[in-house]
N, C-alpha and C. Protein backbone atom coordinates (compact mmCIF):
# COMPACT_ATOMS: atom_id res chain seq x y z
N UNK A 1 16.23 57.22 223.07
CA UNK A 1 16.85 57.30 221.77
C UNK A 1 17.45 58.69 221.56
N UNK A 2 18.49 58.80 220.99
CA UNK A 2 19.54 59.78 220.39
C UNK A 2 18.38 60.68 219.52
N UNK A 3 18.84 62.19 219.45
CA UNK A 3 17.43 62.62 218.60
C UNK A 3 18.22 62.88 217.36
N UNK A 4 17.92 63.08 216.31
CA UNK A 4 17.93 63.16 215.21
C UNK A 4 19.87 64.38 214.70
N UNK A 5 19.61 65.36 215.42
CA UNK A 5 20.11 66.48 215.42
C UNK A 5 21.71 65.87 215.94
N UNK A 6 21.12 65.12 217.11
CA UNK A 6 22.85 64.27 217.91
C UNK A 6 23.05 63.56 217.08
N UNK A 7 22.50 62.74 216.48
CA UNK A 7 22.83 61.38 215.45
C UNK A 7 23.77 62.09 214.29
N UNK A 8 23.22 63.69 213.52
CA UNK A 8 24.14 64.03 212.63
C UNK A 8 25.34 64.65 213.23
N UNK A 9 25.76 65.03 214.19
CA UNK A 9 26.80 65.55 214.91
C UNK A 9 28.14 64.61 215.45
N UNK A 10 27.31 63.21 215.94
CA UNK A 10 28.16 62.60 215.91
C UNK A 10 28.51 61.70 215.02
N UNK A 11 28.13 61.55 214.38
CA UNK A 11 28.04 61.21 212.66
C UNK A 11 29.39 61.89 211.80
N UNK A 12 28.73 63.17 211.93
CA UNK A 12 29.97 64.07 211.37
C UNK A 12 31.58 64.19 211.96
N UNK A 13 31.23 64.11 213.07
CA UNK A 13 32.49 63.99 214.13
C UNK A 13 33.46 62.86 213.54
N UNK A 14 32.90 61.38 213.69
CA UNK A 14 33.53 60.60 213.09
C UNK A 14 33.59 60.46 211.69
N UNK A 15 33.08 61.35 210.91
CA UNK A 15 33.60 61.49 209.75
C UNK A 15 35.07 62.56 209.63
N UNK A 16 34.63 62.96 210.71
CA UNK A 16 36.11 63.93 210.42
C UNK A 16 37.35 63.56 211.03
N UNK A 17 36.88 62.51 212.18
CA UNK A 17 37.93 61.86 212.81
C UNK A 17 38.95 60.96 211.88
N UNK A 18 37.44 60.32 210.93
CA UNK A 18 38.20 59.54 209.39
C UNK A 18 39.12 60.06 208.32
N UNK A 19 38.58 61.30 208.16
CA UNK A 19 39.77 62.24 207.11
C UNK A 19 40.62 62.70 208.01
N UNK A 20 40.39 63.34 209.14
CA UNK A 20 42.29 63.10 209.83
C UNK A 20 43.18 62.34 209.46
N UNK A 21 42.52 60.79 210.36
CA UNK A 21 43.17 59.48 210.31
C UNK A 21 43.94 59.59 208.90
N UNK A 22 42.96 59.54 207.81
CA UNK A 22 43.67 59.34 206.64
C UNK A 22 44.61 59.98 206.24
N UNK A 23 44.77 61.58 206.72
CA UNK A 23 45.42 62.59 206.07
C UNK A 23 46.84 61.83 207.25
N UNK A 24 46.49 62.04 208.50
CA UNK A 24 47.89 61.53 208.86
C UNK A 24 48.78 60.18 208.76
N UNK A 25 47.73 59.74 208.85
CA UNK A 25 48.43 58.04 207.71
C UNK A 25 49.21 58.57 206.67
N UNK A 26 48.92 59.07 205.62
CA UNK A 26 49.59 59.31 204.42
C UNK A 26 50.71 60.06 204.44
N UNK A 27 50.69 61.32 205.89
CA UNK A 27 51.64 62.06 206.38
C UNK A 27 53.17 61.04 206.77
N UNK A 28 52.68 60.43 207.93
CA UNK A 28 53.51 59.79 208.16
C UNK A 28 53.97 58.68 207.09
N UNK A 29 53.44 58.12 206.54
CA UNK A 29 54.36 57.18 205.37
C UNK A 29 55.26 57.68 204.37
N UNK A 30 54.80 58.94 204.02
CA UNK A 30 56.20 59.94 202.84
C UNK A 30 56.97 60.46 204.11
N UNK A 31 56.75 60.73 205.55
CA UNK A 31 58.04 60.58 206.13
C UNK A 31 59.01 59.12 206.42
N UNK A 32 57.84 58.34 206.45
CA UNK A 32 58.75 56.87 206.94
C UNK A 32 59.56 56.98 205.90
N UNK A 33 59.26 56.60 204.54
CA UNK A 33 59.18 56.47 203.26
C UNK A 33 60.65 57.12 202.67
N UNK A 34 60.82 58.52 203.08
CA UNK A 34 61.92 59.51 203.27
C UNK A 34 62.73 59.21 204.30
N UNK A 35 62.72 59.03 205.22
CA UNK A 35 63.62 58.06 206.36
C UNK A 35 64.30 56.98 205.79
N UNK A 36 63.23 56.08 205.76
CA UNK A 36 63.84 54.81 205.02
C UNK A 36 64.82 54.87 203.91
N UNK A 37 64.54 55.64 203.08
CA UNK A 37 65.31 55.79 201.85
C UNK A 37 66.12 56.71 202.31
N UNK A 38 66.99 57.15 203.10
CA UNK A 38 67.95 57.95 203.75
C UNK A 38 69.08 56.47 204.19
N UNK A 39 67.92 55.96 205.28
CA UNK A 39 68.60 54.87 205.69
C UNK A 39 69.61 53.70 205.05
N UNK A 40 68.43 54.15 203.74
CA UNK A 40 69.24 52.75 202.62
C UNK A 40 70.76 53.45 201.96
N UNK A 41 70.81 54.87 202.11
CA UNK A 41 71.75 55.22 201.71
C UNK A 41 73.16 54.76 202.94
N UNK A 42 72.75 55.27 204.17
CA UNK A 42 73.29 55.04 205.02
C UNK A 42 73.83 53.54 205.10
N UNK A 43 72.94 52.55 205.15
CA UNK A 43 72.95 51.01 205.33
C UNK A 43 74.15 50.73 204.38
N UNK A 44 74.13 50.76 203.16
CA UNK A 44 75.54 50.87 202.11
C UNK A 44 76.47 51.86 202.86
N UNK A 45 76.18 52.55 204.17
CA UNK A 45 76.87 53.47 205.06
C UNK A 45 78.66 53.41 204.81
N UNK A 46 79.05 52.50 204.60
CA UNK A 46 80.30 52.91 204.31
C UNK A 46 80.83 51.64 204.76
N UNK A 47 81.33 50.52 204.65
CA UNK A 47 82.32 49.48 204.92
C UNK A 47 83.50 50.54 205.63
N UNK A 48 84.06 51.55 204.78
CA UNK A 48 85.17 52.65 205.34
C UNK A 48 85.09 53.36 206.65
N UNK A 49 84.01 53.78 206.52
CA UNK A 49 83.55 54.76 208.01
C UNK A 49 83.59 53.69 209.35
N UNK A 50 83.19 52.73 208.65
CA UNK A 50 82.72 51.87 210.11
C UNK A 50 84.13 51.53 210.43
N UNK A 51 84.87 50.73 209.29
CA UNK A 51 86.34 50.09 209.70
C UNK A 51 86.86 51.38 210.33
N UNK A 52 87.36 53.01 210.26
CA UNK A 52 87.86 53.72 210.57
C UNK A 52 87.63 53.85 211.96
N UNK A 53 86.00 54.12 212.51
CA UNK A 53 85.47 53.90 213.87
C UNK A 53 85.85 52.68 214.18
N UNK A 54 86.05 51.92 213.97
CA UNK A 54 86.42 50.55 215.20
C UNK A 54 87.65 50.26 215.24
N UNK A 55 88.72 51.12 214.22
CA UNK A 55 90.20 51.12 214.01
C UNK A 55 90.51 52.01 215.39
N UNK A 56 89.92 53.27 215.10
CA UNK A 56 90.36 54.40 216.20
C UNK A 56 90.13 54.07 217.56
N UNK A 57 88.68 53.72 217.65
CA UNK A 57 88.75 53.08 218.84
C UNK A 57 89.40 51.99 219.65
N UNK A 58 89.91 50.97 218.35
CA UNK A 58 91.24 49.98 219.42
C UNK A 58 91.96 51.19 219.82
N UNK A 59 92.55 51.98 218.96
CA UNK A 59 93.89 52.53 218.63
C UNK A 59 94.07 53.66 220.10
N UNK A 60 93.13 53.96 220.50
CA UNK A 60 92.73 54.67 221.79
C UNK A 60 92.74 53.80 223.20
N UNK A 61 92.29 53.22 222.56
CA UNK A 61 92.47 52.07 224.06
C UNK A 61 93.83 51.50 224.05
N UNK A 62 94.13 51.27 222.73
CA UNK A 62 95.97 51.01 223.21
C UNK A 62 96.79 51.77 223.43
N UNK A 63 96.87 53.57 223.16
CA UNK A 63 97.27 54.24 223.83
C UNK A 63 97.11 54.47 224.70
N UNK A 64 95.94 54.40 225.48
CA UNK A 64 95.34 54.85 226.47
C UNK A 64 96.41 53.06 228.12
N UNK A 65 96.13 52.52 227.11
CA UNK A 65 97.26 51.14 227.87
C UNK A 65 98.68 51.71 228.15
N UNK A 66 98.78 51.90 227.02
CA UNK A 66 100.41 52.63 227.15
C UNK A 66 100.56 53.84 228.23
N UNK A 67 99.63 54.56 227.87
CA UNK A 67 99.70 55.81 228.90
C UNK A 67 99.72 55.31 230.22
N UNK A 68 99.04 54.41 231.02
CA UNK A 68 98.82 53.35 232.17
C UNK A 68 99.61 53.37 232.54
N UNK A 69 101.00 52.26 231.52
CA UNK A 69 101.68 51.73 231.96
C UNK A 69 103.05 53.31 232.52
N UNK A 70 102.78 54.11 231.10
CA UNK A 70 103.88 55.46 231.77
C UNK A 70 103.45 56.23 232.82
N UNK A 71 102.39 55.98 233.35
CA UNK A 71 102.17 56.81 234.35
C UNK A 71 102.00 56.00 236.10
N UNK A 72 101.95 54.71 235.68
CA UNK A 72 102.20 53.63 236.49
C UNK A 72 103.31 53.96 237.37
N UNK A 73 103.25 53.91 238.77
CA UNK A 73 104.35 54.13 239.75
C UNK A 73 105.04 53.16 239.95
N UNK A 74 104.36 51.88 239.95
CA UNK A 74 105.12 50.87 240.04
C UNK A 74 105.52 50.09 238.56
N UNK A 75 105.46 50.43 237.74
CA UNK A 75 106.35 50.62 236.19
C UNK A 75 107.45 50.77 236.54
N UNK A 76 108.32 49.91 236.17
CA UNK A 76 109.97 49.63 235.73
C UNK A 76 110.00 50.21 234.44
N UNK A 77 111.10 51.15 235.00
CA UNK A 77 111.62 51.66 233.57
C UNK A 77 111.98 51.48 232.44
N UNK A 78 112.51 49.77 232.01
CA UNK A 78 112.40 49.01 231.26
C UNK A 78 110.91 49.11 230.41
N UNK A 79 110.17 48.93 231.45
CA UNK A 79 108.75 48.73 231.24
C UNK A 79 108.23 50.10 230.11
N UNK A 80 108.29 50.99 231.00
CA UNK A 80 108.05 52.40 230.66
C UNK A 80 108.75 52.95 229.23
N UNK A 81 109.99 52.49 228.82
CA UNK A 81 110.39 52.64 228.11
C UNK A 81 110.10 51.82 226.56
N UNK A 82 109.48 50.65 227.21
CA UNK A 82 109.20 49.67 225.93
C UNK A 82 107.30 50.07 225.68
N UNK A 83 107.01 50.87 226.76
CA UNK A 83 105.89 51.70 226.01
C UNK A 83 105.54 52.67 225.73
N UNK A 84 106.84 53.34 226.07
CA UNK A 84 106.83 55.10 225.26
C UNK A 84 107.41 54.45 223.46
N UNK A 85 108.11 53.56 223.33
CA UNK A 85 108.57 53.29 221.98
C UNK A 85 107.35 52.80 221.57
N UNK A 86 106.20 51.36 222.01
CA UNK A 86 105.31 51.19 221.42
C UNK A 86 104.28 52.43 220.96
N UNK A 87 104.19 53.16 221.90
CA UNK A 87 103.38 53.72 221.43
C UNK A 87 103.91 54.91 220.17
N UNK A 88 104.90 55.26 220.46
CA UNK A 88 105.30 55.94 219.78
C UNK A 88 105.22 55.61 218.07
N UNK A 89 105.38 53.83 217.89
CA UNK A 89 105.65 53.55 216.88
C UNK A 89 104.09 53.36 216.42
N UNK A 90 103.36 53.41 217.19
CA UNK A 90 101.33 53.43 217.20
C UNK A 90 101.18 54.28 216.45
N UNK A 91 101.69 55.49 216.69
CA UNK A 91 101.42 56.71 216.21
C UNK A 91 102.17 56.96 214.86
N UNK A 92 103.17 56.39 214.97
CA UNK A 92 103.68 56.76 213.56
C UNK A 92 103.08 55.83 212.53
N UNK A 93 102.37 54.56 212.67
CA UNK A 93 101.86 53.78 211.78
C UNK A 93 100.14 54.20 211.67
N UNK A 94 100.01 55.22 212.41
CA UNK A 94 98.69 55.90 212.27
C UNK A 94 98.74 57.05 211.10
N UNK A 95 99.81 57.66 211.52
CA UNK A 95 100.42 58.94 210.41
C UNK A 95 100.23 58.08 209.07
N UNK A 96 101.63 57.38 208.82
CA UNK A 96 101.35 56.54 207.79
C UNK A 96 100.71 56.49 206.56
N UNK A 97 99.48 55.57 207.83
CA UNK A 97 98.42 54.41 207.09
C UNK A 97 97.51 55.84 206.24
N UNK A 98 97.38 57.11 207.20
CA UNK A 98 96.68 58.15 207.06
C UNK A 98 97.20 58.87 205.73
N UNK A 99 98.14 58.95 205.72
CA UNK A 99 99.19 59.98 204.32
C UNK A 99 98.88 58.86 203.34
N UNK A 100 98.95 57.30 203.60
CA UNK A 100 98.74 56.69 202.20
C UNK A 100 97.48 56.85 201.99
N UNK A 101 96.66 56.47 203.12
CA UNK A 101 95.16 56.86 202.11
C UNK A 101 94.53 57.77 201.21
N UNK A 102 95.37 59.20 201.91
CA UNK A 102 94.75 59.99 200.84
C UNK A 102 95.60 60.18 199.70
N UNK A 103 96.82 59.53 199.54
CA UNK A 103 97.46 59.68 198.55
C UNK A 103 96.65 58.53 197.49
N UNK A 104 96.41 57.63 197.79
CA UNK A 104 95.73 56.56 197.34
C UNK A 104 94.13 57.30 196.89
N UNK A 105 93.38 57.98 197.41
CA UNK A 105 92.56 58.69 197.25
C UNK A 105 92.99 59.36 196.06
N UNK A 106 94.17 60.25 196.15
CA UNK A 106 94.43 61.03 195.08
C UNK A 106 94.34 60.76 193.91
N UNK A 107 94.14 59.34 193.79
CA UNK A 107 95.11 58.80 192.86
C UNK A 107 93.87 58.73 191.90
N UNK A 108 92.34 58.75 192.34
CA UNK A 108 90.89 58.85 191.70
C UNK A 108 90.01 57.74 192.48
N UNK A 109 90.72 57.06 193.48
CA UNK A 109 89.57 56.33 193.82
C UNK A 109 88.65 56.95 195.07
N UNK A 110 87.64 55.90 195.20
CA UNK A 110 86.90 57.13 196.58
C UNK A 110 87.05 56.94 197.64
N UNK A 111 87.84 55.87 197.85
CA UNK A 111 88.23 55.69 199.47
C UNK A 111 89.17 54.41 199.47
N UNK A 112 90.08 54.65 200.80
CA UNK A 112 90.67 53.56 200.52
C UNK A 112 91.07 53.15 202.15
N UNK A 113 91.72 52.28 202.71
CA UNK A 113 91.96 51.96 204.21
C UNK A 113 93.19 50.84 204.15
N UNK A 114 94.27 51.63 204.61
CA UNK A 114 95.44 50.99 204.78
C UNK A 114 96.13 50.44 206.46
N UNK A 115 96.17 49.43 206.41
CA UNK A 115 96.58 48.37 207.27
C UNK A 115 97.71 48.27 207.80
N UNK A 116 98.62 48.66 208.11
CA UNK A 116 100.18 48.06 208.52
C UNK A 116 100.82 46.91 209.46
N UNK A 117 101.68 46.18 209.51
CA UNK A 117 101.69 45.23 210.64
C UNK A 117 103.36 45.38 210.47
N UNK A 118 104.54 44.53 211.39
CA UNK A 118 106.18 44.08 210.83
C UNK A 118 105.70 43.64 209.57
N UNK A 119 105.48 42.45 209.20
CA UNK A 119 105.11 41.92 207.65
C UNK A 119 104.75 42.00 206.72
N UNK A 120 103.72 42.88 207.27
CA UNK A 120 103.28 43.36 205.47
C UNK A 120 102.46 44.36 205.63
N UNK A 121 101.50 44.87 204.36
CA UNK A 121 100.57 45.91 204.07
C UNK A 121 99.39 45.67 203.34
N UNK A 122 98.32 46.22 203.71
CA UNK A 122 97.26 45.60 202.96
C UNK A 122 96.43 46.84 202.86
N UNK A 123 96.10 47.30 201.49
CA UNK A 123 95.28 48.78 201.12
C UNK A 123 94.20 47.98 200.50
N UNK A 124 93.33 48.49 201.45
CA UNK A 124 91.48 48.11 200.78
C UNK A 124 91.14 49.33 199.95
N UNK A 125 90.75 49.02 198.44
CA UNK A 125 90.18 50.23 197.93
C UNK A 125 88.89 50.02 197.39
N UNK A 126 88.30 51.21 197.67
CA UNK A 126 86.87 51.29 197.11
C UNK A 126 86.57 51.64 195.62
N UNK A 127 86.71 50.04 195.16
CA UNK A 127 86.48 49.78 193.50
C UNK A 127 85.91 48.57 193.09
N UNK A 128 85.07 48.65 191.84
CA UNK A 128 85.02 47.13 191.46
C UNK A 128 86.15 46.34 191.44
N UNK A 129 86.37 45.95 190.40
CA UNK A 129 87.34 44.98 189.76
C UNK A 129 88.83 46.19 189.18
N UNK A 130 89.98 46.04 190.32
CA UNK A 130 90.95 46.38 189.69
C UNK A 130 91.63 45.82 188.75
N UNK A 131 92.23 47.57 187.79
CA UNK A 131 92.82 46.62 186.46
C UNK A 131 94.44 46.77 186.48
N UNK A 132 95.39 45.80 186.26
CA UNK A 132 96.75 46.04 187.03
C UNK A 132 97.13 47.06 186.83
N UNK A 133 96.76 48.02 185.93
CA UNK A 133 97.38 49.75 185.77
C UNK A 133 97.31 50.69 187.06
N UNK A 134 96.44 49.84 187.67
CA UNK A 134 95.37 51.18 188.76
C UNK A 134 95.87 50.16 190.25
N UNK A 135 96.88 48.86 190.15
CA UNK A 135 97.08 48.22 191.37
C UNK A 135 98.54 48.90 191.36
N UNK A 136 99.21 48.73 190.34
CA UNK A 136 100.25 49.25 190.22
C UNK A 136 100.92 50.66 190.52
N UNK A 137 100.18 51.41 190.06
CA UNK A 137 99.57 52.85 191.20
C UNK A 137 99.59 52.71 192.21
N UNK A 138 98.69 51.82 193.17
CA UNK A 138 98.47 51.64 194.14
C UNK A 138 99.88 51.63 195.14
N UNK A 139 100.58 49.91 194.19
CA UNK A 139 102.01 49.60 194.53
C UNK A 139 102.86 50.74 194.58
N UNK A 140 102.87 51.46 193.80
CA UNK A 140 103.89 52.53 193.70
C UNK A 140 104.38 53.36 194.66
N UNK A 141 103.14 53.55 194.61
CA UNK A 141 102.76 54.60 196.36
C UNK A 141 103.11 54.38 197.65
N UNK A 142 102.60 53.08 197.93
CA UNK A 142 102.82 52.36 198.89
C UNK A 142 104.50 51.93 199.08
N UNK A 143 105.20 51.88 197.78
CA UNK A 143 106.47 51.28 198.07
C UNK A 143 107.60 52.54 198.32
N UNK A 144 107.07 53.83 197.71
CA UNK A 144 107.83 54.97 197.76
C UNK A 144 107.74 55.78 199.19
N UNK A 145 106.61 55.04 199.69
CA UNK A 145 106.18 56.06 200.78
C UNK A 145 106.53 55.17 202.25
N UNK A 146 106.70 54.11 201.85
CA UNK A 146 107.13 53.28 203.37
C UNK A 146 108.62 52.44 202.76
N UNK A 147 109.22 51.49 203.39
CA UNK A 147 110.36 50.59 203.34
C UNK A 147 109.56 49.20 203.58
N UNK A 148 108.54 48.76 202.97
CA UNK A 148 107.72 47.70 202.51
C UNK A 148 107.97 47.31 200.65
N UNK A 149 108.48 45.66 201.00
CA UNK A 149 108.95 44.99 199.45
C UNK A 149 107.67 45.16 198.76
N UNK A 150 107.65 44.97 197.77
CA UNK A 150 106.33 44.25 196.52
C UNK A 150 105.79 43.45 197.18
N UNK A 151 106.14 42.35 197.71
CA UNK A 151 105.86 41.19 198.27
C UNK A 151 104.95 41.51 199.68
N UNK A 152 105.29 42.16 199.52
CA UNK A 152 104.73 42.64 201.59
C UNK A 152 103.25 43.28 201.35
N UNK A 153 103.02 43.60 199.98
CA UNK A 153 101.41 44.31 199.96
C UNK A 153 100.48 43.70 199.26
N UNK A 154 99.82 44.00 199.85
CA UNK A 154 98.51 43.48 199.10
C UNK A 154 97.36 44.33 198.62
N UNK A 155 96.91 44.32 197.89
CA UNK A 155 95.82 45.24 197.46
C UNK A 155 94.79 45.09 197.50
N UNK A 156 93.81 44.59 197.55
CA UNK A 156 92.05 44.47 197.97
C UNK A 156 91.17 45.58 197.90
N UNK A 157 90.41 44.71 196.59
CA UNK A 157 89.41 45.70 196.34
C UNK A 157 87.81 45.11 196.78
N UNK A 158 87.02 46.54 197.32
CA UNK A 158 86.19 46.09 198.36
C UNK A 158 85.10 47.10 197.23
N UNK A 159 83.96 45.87 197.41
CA UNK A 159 82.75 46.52 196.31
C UNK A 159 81.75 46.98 197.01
């Protein structure tokens, strides 16, 4: 048998092993706790940020096509030429989409992400419920700043 003296030692031991435990339990949960609630900010992370990252990244790989094809030896110049213009025109609908957003930004909202295609235009803005004073704005901008009709845009508001 254990003598008396060992019994309180290891006794005590696992009592102190217990107020650790506890103290770092509680440690780590106001960090989870603080994480998590970071995360939740993040998770609402941005509809914007993300569309921008997966915009740029086509937008790289289709230059990066184009570049291929101009640096391609066996590229016909035809060829070469119909992708120095594509790309060229890549880039200028990057400029663009970029000058309207923050003009669209300017305008008081907090973010916005503009689209271009031949046909039309489509500006996502970060708002509840637009009121036609504040689409019309929108329109304005969009029609002064490119050679796109009324008809050709669209406005979309993203909550």
């Amino acid at each position: 048998m254990l003598k008396k003296k060992t019994k309180i030692i290891i006794l005590s031991v696992m009592v102190l092993l217990l107020g650790v435990t506890g103290y770092l339990n509680i440690t780590l949960n106001n960090q989870v706790v603080s994480t998590s609630s970071n995360v939740t900010t993040s998770s609402s992370y941005n509809y914007f940020e993300s569309y921008r990252t997966d915009r740029a990244t086509s937008r790289d790989q289709q230059i990066m096509y184009y570049d291929a094809i101009l640096e391609d030896e066996t590229s016909s110049e035809s060829e070469k030429t119909e992708a120095q213009s594509k790309k060229m025109a890549l880039i200028s609908d990057m400029e663009n989409e970029l000058a309207l957003e923050y003009l669209i930004k300017g305008l008081g909202f907090k973010d916005a992400i503009v689209t271009t295609s031949n046909n039309y235009i489509n500006v996502l803005v970060n708002s509840g419920e637009l009121t036609s004073a504040e689409v019309a704005k929108i329109v304005t901008v969009v029609t002064e700043q490119t050679d796109y009709g009324l008809s050709a845009i669209k406005v979309i508001p993203v909550v």
